[in-house]
PDB file of N, CA and C in Angstrom:
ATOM      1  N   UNK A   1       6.967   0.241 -11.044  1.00  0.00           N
ATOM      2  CA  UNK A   1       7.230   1.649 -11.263  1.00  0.00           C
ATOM      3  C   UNK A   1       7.803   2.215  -9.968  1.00  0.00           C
ATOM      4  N   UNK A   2       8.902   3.003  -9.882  1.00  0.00           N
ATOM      5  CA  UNK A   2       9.684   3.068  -8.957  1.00  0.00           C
ATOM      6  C   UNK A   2       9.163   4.461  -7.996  1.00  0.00           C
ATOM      7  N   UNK A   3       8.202   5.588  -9.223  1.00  0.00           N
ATOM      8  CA  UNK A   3       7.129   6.025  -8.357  1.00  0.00           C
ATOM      9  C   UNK A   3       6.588   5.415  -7.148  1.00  0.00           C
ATOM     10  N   UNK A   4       5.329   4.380  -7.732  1.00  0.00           N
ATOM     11  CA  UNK A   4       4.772   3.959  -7.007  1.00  0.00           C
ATOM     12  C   UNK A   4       5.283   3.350  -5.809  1.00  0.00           C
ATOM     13  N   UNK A   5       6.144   2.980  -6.137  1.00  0.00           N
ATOM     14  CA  UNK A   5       7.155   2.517  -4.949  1.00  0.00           C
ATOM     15  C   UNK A   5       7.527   3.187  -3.851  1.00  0.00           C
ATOM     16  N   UNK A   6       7.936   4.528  -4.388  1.00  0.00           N
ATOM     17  CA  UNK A   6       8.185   5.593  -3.292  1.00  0.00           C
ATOM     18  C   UNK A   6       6.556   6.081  -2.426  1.00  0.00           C
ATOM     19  N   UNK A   7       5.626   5.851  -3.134  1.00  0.00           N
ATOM     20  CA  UNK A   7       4.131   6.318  -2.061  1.00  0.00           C
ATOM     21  C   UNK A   7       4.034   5.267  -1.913  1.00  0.00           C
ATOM     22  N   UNK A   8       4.806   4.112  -1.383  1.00  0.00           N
ATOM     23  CA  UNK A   8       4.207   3.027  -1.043  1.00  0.00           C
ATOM     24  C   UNK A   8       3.268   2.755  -1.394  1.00  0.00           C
ATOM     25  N   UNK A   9       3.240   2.128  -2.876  1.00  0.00           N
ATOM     26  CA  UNK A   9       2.007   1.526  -3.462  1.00  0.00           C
ATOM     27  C   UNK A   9       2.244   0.688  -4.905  1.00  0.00           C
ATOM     28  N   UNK A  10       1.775   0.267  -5.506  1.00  0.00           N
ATOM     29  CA  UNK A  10       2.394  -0.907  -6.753  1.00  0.00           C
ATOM     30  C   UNK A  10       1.633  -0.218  -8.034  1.00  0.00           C
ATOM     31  N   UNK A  11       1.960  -0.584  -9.246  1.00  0.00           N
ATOM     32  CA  UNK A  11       1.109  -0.117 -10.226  1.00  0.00           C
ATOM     33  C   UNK A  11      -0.237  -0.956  -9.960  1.00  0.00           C
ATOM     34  N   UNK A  12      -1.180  -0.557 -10.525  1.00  0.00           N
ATOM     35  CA  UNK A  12      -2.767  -0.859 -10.382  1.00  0.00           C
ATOM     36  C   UNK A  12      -3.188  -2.209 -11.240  1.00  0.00           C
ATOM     37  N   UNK A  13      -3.614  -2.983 -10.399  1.00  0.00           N
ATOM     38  CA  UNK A  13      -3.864  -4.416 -10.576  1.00  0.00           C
ATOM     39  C   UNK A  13      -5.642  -4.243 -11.010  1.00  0.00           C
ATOM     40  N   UNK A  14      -5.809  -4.132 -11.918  1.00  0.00           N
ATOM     41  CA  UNK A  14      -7.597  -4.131 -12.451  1.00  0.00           C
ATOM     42  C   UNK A  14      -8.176  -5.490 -12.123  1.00  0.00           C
ATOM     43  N   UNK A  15      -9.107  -5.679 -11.412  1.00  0.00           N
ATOM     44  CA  UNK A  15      -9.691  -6.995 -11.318  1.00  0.00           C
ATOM     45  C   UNK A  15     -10.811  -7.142 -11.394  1.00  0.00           C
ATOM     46  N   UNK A  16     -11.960  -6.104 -12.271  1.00  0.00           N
ATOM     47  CA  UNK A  16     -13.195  -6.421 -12.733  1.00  0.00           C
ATOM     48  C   UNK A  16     -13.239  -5.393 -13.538  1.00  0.00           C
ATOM     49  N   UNK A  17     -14.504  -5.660 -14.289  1.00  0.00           N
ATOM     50  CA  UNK A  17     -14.658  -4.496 -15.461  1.00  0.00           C
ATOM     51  C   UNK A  17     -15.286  -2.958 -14.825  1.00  0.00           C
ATOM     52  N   UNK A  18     -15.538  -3.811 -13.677  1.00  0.00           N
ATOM     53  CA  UNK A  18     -16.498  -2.545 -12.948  1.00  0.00           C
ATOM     54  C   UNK A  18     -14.671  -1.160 -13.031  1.00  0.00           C
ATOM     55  N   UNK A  19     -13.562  -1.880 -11.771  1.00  0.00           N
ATOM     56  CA  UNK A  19     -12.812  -1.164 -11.623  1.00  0.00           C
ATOM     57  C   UNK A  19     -12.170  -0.543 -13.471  1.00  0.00           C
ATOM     58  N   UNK A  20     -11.779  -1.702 -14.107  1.00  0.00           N
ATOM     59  CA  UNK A  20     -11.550  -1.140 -15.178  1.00  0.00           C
ATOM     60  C   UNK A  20     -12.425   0.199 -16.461  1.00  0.00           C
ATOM     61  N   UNK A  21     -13.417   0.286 -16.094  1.00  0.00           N
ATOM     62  CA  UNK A  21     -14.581   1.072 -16.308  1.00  0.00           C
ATOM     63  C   UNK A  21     -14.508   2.257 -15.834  1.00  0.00           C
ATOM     64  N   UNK A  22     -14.410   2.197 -14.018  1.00  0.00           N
ATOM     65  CA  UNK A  22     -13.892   3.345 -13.133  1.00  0.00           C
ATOM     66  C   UNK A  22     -12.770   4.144 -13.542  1.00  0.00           C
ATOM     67  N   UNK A  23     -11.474   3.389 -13.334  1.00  0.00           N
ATOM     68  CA  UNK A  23     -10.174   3.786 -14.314  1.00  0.00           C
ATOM     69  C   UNK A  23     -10.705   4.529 -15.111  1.00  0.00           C
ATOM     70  N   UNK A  24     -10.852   4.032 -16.441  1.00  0.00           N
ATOM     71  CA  UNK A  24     -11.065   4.506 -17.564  1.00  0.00           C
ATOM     72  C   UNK A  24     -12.202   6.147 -17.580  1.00  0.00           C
ATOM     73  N   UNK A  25     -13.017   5.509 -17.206  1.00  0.00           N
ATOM     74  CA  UNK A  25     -13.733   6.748 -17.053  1.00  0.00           C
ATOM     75  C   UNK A  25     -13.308   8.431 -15.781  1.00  0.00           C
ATOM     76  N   UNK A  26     -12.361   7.716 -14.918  1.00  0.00           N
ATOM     77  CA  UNK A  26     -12.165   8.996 -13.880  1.00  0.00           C
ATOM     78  C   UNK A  26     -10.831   9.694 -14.454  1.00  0.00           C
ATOM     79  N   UNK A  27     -10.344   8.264 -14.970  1.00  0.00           N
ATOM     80  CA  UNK A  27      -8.635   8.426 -15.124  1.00  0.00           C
ATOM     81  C   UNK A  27      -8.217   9.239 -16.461  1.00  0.00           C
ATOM     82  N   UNK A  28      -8.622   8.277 -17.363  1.00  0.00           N
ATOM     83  CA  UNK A  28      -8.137   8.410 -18.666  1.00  0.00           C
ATOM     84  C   UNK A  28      -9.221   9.631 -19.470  1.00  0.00           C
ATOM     85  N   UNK A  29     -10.521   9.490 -19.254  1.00  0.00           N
ATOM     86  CA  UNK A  29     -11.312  10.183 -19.854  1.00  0.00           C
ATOM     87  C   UNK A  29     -11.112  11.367 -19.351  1.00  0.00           C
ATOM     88  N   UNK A  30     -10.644  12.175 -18.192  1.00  0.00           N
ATOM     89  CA  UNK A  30     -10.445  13.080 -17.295  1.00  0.00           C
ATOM     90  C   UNK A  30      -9.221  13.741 -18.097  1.00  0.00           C
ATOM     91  N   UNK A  31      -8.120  13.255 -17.592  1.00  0.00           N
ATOM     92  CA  UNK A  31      -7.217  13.555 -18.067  1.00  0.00           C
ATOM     93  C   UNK A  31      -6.838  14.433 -19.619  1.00  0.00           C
ATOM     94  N   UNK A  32      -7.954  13.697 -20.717  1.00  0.00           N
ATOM     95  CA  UNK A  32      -7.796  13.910 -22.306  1.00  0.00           C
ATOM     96  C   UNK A  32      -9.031  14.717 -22.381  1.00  0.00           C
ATOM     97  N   UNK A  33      -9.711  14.995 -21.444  1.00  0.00           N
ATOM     98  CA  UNK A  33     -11.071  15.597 -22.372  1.00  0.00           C
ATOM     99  C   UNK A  33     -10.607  16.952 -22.296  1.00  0.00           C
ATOM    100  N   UNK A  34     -11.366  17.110 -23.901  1.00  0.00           N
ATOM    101  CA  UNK A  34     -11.438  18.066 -24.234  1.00  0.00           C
ATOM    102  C   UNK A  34     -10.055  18.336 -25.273  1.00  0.00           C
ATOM    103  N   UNK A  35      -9.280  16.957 -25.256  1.00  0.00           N
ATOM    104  CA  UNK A  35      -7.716  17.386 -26.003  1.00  0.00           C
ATOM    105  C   UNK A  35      -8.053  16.758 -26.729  1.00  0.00           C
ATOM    106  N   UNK A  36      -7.607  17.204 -28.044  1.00  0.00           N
ATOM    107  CA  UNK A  36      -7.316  16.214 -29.267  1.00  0.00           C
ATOM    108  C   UNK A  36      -5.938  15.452 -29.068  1.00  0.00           C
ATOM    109  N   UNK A  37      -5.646  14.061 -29.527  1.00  0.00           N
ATOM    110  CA  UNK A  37      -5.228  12.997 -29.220  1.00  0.00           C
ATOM    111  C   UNK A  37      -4.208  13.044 -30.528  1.00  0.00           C
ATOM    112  N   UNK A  38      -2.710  13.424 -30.701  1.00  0.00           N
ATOM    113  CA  UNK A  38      -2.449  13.152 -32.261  1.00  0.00           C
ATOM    114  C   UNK A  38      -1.918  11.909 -31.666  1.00  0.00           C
ATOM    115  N   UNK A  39      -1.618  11.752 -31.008  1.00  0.00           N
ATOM    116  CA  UNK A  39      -0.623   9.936 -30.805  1.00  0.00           C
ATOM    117  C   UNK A  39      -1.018   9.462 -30.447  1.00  0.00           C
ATOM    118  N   UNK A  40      -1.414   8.042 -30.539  1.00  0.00           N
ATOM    119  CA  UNK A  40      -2.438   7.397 -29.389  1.00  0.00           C
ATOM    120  C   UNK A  40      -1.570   6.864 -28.484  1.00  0.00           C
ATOM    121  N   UNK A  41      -0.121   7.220 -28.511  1.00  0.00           N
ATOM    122  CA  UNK A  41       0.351   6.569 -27.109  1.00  0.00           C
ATOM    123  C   UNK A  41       0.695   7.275 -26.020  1.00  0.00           C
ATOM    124  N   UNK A  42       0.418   8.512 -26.145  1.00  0.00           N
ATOM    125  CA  UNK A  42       0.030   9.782 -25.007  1.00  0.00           C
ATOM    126  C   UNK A  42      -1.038   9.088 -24.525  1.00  0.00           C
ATOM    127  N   UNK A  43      -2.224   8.614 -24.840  1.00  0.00           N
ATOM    128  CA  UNK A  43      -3.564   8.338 -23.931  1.00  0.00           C
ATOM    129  C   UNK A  43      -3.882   7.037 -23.384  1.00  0.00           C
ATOM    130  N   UNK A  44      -2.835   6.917 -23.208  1.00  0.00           N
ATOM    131  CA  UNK A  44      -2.789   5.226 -22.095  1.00  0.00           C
ATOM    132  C   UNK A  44      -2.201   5.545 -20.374  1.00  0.00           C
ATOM    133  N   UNK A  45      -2.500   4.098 -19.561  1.00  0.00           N
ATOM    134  CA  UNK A  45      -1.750   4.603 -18.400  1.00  0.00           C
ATOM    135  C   UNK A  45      -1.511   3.196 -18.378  1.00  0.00           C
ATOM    136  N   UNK A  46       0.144   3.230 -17.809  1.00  0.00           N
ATOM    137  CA  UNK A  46       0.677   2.027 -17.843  1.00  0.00           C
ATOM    138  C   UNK A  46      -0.278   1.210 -16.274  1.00  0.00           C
ATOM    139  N   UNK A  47      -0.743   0.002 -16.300  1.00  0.00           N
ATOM    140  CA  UNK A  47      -0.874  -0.676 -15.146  1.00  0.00           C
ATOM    141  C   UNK A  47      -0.220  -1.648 -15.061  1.00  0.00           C
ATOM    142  N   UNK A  48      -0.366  -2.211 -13.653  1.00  0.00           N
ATOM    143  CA  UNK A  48       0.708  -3.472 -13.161  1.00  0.00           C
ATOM    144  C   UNK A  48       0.833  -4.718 -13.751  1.00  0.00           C
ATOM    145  N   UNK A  49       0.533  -4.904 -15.199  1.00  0.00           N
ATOM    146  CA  UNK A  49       0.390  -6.403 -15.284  1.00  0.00           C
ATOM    147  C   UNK A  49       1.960  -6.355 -16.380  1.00  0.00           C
ATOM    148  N   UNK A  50       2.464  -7.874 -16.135  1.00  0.00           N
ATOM    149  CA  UNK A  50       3.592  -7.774 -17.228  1.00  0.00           C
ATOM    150  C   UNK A  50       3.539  -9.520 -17.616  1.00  0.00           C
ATOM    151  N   UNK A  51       3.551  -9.006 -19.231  1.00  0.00           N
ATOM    152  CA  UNK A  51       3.927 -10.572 -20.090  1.00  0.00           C
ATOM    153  C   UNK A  51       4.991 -10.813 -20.510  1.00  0.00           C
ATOM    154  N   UNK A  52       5.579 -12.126 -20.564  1.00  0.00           N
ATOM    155  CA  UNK A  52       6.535 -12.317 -21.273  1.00  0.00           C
ATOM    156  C   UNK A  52       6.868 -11.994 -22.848  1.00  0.00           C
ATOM    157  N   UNK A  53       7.969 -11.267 -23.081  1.00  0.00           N
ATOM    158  CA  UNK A  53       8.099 -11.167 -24.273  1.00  0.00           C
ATOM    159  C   UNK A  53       8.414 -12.159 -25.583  1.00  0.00           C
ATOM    160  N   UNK A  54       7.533 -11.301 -26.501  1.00  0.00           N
ATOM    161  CA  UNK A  54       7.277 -12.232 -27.732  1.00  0.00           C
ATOM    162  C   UNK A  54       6.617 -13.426 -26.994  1.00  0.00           C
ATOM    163  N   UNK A  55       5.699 -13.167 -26.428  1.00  0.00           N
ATOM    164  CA  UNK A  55       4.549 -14.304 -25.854  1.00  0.00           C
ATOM    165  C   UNK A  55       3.324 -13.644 -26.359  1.00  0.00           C
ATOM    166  N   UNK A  56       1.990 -14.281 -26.628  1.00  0.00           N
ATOM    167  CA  UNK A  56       1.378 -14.301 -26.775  1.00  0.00           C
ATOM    168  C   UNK A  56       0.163 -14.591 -26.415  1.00  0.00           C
ATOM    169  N   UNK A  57       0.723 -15.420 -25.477  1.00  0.00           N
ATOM    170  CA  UNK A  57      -0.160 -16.664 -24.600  1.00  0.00           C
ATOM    171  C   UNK A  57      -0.818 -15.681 -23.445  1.00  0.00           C
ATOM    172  N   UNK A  58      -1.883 -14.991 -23.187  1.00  0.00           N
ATOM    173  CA  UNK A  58      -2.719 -14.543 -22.468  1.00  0.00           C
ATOM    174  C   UNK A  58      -2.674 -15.491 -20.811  1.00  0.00           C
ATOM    175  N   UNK A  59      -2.510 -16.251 -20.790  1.00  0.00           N
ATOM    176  CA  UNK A  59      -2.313 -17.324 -19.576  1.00  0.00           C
ATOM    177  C   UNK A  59      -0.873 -16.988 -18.964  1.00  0.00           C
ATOM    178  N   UNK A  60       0.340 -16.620 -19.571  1.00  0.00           N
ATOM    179  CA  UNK A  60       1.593 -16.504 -19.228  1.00  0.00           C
ATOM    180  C   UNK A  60       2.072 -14.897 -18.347  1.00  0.00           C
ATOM    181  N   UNK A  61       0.494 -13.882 -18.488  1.00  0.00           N
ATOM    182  CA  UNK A  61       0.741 -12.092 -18.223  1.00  0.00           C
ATOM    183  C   UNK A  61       0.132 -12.861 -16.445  1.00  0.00           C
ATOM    184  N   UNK A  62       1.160 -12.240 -15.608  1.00  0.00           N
ATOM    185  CA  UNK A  62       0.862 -12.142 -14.474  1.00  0.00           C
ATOM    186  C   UNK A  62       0.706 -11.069 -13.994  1.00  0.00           C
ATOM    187  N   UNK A  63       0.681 -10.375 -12.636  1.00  0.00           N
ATOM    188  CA  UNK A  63       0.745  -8.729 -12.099  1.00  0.00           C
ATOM    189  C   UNK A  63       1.868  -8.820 -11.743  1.00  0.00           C
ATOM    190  N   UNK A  64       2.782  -7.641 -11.937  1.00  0.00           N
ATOM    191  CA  UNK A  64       3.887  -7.123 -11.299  1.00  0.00           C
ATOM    192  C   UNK A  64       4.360  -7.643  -9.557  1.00  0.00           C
ATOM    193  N   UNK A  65       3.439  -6.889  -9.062  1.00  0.00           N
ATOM    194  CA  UNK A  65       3.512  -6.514  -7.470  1.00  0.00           C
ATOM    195  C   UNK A  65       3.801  -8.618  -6.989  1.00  0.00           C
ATOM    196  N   UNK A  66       2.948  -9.088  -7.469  1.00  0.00           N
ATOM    197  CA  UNK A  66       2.849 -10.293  -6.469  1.00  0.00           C
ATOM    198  C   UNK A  66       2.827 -12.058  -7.464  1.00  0.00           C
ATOM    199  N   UNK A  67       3.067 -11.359  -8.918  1.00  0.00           N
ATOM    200  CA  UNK A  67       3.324 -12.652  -9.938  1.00  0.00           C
ATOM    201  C   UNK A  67       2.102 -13.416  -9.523  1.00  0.00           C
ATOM    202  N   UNK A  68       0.492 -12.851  -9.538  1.00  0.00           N
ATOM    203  CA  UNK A  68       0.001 -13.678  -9.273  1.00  0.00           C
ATOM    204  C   UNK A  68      -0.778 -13.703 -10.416  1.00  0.00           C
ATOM    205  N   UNK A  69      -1.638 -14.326 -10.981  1.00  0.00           N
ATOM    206  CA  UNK A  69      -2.382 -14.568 -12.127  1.00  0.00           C
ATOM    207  C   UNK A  69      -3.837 -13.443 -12.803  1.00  0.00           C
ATOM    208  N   UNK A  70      -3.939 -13.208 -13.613  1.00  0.00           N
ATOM    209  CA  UNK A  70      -5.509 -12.179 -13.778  1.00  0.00           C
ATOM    210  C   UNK A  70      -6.229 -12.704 -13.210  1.00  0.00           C
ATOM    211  N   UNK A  71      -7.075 -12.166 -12.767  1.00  0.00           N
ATOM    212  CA  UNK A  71      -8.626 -13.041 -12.335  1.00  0.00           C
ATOM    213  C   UNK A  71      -9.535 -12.374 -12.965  1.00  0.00           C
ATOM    214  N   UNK A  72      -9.427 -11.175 -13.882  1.00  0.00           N
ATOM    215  CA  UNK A  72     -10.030 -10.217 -14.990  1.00  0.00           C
ATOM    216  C   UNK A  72      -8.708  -9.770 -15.754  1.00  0.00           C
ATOM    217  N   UNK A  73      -9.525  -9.724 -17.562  1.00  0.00           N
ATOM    218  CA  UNK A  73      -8.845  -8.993 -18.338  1.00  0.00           C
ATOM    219  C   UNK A  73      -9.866  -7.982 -19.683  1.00  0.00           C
ATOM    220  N   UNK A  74      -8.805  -7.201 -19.484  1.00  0.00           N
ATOM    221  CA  UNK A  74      -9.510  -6.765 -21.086  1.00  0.00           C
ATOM    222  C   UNK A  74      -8.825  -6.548 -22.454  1.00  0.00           C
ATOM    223  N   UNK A  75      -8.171  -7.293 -22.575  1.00  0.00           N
ATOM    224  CA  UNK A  75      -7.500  -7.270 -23.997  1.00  0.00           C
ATOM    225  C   UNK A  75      -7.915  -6.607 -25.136  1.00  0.00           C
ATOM    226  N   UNK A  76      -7.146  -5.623 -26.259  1.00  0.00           N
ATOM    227  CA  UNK A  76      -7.773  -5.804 -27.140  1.00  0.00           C
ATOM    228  C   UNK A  76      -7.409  -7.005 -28.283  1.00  0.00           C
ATOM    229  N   UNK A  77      -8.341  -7.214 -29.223  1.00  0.00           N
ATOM    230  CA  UNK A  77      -8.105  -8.560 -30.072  1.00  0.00           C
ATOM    231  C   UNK A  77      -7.010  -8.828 -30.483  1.00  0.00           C
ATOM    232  N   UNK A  78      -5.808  -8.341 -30.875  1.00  0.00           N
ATOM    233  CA  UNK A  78      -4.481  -8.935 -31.294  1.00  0.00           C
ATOM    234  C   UNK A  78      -4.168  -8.486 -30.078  1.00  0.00           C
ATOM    235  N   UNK A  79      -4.161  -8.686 -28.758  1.00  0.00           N
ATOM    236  CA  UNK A  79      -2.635  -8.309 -27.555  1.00  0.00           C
ATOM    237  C   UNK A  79      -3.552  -9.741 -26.900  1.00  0.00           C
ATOM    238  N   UNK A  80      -2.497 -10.050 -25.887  1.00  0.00           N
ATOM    239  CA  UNK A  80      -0.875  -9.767 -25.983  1.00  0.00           C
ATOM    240  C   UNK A  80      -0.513 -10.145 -27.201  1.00  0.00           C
ATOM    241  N   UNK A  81       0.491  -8.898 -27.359  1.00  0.00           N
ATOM    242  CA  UNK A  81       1.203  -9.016 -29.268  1.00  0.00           C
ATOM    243  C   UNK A  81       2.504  -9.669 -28.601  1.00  0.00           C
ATOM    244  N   UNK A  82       3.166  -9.816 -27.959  1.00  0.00           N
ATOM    245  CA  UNK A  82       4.336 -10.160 -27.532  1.00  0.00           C
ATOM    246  C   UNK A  82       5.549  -8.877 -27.744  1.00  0.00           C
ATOM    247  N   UNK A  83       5.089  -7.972 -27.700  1.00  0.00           N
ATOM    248  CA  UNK A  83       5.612  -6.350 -27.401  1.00  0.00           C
ATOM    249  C   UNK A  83       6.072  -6.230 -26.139  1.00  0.00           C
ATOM    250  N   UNK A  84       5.540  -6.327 -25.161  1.00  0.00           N
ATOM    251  CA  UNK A  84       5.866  -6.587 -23.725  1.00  0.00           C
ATOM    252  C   UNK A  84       7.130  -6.151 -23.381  1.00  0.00           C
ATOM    253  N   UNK A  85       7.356  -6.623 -22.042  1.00  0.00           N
ATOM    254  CA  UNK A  85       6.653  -6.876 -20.909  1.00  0.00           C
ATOM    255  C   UNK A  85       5.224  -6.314 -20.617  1.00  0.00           C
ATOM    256  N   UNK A  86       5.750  -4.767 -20.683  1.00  0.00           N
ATOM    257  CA  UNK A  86       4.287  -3.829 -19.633  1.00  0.00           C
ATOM    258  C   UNK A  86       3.183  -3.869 -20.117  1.00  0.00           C
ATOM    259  N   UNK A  87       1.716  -3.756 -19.159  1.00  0.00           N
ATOM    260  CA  UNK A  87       0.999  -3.720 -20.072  1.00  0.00           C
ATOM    261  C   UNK A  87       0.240  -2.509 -19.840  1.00  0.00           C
ATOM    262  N   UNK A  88      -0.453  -1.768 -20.293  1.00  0.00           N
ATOM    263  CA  UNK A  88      -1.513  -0.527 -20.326  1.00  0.00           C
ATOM    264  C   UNK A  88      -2.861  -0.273 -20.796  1.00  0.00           C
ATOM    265  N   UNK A  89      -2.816   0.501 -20.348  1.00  0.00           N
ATOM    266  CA  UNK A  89      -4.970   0.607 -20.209  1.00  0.00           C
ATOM    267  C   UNK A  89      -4.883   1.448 -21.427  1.00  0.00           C
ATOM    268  N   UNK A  90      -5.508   1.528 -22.441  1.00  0.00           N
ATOM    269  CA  UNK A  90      -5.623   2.344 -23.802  1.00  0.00           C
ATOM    270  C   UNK A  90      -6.873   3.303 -23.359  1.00  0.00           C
ATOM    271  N   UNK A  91      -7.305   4.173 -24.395  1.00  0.00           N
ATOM    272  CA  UNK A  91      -8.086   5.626 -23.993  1.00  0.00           C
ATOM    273  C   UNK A  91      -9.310   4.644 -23.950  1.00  0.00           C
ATOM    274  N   UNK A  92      -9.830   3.874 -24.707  1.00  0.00           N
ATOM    275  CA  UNK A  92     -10.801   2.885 -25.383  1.00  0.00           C
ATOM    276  C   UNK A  92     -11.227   1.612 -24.306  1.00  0.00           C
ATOM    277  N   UNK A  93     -10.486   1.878 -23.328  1.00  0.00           N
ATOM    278  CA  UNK A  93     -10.585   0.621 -22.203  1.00  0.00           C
ATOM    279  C   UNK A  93     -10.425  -0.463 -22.021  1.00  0.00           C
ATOM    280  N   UNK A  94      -9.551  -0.802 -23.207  1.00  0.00           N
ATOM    281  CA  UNK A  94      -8.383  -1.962 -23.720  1.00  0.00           C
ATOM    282  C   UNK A  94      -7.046  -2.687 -23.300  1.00  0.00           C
ATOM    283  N   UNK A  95      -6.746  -3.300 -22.836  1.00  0.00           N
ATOM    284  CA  UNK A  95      -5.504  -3.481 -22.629  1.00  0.00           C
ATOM    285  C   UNK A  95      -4.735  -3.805 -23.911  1.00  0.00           C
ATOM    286  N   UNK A  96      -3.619  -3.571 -23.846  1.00  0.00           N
ATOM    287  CA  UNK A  96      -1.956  -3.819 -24.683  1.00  0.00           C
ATOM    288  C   UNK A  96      -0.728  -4.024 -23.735  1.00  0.00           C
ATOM    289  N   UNK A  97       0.446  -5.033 -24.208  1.00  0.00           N
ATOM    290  CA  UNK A  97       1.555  -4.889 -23.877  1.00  0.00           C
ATOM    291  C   UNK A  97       2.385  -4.178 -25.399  1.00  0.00           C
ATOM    292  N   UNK A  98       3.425  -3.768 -23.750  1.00  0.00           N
ATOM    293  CA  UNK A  98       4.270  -2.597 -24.831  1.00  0.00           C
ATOM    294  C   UNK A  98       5.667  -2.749 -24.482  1.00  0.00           C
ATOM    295  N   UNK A  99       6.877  -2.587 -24.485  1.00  0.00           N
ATOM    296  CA  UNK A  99       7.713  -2.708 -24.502  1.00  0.00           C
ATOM    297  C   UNK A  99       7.956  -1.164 -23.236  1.00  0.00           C
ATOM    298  N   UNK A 100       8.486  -1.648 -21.667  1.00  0.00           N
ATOM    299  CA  UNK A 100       8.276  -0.571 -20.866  1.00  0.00           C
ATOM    300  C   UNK A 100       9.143   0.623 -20.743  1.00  0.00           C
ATOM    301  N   UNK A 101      10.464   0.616 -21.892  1.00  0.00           N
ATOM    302  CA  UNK A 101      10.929   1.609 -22.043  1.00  0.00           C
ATOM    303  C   UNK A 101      10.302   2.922 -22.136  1.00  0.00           C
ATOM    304  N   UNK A 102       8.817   3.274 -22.878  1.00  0.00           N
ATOM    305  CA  UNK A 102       8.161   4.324 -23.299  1.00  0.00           C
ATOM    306  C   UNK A 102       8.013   5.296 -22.242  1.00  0.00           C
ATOM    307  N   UNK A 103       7.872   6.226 -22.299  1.00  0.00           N
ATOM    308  CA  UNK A 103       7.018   7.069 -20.719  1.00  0.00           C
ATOM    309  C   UNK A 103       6.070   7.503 -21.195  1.00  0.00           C
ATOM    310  N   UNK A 104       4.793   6.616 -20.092  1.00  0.00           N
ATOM    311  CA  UNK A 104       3.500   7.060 -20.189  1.00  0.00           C
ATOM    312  C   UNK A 104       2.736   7.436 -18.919  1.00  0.00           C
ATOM    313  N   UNK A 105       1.620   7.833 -18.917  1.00  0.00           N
ATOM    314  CA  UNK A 105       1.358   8.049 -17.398  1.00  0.00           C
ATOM    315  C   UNK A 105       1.128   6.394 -16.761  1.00  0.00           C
ATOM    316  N   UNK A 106       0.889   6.703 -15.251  1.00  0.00           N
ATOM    317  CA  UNK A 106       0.501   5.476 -14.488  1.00  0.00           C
ATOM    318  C   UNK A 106      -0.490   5.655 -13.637  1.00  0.00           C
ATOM    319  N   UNK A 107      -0.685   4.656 -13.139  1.00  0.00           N
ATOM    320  CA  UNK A 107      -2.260   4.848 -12.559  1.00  0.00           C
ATOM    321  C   UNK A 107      -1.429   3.117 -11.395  1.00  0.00           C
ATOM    322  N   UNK A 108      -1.369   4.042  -9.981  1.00  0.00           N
ATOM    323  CA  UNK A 108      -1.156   3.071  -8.737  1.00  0.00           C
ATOM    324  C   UNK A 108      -2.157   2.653  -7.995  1.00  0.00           C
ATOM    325  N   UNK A 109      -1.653   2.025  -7.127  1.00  0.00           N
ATOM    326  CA  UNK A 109      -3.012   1.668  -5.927  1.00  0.00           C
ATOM    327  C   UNK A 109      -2.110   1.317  -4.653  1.00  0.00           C
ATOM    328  N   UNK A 110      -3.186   1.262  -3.886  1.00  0.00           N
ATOM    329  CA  UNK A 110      -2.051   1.270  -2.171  1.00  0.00           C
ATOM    330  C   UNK A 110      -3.495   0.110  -1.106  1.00  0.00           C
ATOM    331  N   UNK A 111      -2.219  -0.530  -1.305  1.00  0.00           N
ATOM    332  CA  UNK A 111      -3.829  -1.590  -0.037  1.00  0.00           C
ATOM    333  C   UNK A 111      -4.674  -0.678   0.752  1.00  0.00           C
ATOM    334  N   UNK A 112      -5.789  -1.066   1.039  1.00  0.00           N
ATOM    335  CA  UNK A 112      -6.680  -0.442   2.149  1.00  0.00           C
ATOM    336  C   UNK A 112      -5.875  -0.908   3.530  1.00  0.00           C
TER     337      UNK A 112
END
């Protein structure tokens, strides 16, 4: 994300459920409360991971920033659908790939 780029920082690499939990709860739950939701693709935030398209293969989604492998995921049960590349955090604390044309919010990170 070319944002993140400019604050010197990459889209957000989740690497435990703890952080993915955090996210979800500061980020996403923050953001929507109190709104009713008619689309559910307003209530996602894109993060750094990207799969190959029309893949499926959960082993093949690396992170953006450094092509390096998950070491945590949270999928929901049909993703990766092979929709892709991007993938995003759902309101529900799910991951999906989506095809990254869409505009959704993002959620970065910046090394310590």
């Amino acid at each position: 994300m070319e944002d993140c780029k400019r604050r010197g920082s990459t889209l957000a690499e989740i690497e435990s459920a703890e952080e993915n939990d955090w996210i979800k709860k500061n980020l996403l739950e923050h953001l929507f409360q109190g709104k009713t939701i008619t689309e559910w693709t307003v209530s996602v935030l894109w993060i750094g991971g990207n799969c190959p398209r029309r893949s499926k293969d959960k082993e093949k989604c690396r992170w953006q920033a450094d092509n390096s492998e998950f070491s945590y995921h949270n999928w929901h049960d049909d993703d990766p659908s092979g929709d892709g590349p991007c993938v995003f955090l759902a309101k529900d604390g799910k991951w999906a790939d989506y095809p990254c044309k869409h505009e959704r919010f993002y959620v970065c990170e910046k090394a310590a």
